[in-house]
C-alpha atoms as a PDB file:
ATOM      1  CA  UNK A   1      88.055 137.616  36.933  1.00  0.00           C
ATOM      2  CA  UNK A   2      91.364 139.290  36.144  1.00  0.00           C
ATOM      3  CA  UNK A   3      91.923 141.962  34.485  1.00  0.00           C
ATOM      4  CA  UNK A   4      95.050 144.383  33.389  1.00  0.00           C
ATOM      5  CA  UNK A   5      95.776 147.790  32.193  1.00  0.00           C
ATOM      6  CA  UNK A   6      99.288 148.759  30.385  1.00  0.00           C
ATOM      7  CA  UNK A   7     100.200 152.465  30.341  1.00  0.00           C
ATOM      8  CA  UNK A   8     103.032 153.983  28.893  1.00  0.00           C
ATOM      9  CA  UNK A   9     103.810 157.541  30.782  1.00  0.00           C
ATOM     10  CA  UNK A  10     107.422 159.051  30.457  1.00  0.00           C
ATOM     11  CA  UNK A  11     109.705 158.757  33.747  1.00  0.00           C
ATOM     12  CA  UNK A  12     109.702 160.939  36.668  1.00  0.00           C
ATOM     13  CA  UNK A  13     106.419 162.507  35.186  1.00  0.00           C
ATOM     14  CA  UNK A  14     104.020 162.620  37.878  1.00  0.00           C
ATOM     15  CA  UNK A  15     101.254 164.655  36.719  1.00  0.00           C
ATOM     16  CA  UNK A  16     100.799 162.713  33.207  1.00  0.00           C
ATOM     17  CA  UNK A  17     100.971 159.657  35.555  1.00  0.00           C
ATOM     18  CA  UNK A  18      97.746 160.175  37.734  1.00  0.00           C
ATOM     19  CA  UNK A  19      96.260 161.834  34.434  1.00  0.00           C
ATOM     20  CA  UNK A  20      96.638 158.424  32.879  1.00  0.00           C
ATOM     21  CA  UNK A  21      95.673 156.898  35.796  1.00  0.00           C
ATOM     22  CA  UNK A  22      92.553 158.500  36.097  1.00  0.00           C
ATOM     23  CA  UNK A  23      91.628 157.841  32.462  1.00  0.00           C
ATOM     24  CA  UNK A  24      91.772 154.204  32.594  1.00  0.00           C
ATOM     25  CA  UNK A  25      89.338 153.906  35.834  1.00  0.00           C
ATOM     26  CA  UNK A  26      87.060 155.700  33.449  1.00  0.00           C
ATOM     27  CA  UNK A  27      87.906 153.907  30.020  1.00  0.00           C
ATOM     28  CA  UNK A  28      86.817 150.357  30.168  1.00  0.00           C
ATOM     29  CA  UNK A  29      88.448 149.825  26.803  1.00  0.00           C
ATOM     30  CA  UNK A  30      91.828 149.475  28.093  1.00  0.00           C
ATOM     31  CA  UNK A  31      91.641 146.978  29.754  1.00  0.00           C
ATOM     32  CA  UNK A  32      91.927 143.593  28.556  1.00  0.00           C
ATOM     33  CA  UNK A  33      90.689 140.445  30.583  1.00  0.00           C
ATOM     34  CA  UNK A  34      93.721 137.839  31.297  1.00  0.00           C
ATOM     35  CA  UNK A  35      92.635 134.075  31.939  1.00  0.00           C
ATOM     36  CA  UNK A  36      94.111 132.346  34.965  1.00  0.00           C
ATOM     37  CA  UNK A  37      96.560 129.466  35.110  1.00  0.00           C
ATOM     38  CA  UNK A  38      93.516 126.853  36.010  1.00  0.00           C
ATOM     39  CA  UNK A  39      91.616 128.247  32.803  1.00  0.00           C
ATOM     40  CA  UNK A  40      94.253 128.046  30.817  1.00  0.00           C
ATOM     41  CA  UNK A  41      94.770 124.506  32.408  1.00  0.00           C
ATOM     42  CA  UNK A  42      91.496 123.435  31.355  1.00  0.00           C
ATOM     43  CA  UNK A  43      91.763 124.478  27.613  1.00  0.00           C
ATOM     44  CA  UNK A  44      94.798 122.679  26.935  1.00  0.00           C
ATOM     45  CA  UNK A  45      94.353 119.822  24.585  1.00  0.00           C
ATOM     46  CA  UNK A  46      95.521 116.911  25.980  1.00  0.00           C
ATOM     47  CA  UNK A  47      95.297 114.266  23.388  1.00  0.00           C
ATOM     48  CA  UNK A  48      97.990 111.877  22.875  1.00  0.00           C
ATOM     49  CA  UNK A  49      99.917 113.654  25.603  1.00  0.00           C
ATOM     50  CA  UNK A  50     101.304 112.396  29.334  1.00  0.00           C
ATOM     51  CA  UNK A  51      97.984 114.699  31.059  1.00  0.00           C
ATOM     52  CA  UNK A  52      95.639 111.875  29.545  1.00  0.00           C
ATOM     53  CA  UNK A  53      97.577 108.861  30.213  1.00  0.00           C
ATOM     54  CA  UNK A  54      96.340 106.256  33.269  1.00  0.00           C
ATOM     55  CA  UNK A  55      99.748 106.124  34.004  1.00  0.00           C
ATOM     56  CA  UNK A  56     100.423 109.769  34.451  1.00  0.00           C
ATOM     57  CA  UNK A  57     100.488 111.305  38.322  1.00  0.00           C
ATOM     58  CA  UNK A  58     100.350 115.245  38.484  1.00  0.00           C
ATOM     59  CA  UNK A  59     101.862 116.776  41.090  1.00  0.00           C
ATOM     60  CA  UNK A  60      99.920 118.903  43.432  1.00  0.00           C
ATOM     61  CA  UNK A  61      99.109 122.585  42.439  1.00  0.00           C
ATOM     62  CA  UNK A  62     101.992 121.989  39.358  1.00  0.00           C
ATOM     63  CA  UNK A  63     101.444 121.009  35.614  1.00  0.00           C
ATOM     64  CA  UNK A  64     104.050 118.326  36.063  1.00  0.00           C
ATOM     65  CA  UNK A  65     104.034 115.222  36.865  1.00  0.00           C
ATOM     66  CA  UNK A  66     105.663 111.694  37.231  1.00  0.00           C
ATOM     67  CA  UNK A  67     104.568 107.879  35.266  1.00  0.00           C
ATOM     68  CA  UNK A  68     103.457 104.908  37.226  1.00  0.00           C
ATOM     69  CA  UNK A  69     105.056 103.086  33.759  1.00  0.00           C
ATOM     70  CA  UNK A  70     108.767 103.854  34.249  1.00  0.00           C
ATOM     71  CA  UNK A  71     109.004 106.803  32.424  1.00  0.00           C
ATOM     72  CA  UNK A  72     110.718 110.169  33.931  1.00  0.00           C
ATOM     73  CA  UNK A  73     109.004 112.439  35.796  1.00  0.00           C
ATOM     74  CA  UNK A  74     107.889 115.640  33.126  1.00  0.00           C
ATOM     75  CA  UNK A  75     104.671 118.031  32.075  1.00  0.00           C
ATOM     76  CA  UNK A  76     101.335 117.032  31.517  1.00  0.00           C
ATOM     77  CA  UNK A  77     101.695 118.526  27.529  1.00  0.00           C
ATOM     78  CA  UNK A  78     104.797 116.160  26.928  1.00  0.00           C
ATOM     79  CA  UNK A  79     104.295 113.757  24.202  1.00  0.00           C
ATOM     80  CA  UNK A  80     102.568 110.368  24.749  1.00  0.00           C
ATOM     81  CA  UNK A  81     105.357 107.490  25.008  1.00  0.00           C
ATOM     82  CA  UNK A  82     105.091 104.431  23.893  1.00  0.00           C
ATOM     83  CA  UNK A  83     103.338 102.979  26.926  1.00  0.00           C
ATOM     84  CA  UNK A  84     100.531 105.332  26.534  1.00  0.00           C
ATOM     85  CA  UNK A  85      97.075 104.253  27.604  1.00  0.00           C
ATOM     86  CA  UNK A  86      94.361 106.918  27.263  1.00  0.00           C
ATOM     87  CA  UNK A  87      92.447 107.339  30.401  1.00  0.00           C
ATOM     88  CA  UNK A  88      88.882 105.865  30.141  1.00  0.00           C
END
């Protein structure tokens, strides 16, 4: 899990700094939770797009990839040519 707190303290302030500091270990509400790149991954919808093609090869640890059909390499999101064939 990932998580990240954004405070706003004036420059060269030191002492409001830690104060701030100190009040977000203790207030759980400013935090907000922030979904990794393999999550995010996951949730994309895919359909009618190069990710769900049999032709489509993704690179390792990248969201691109290139087509076994002739096409240029590109991302997984990119829009489904004309050679599209959904993956079974």
């Amino acid at each position: 899990m990932k998580l990240k707190c954004v405070i706003e303290v004036p420059d060269n302030d030191y002492r409001t700094k830690l104060d701030a500091m100190a009040k977000a270990a203790r207030d759980e509400s400013m935090w907000t939770y922030v979904q990794t790149k393999d999550e995010l991954k996951r949730q994309t919808n895919l359909e009618y797009k190069c990710g769900s093609c049999k032709f489509f090869r993704q690179f390792e640890n990248s969201t691109c990839g290139k087509c076994d059909a002739g096409r240029v390499w590109g991302e997984r999101t990119r829009k489904a040519c004309t050679r599209y064939e959904r993956i079974e």
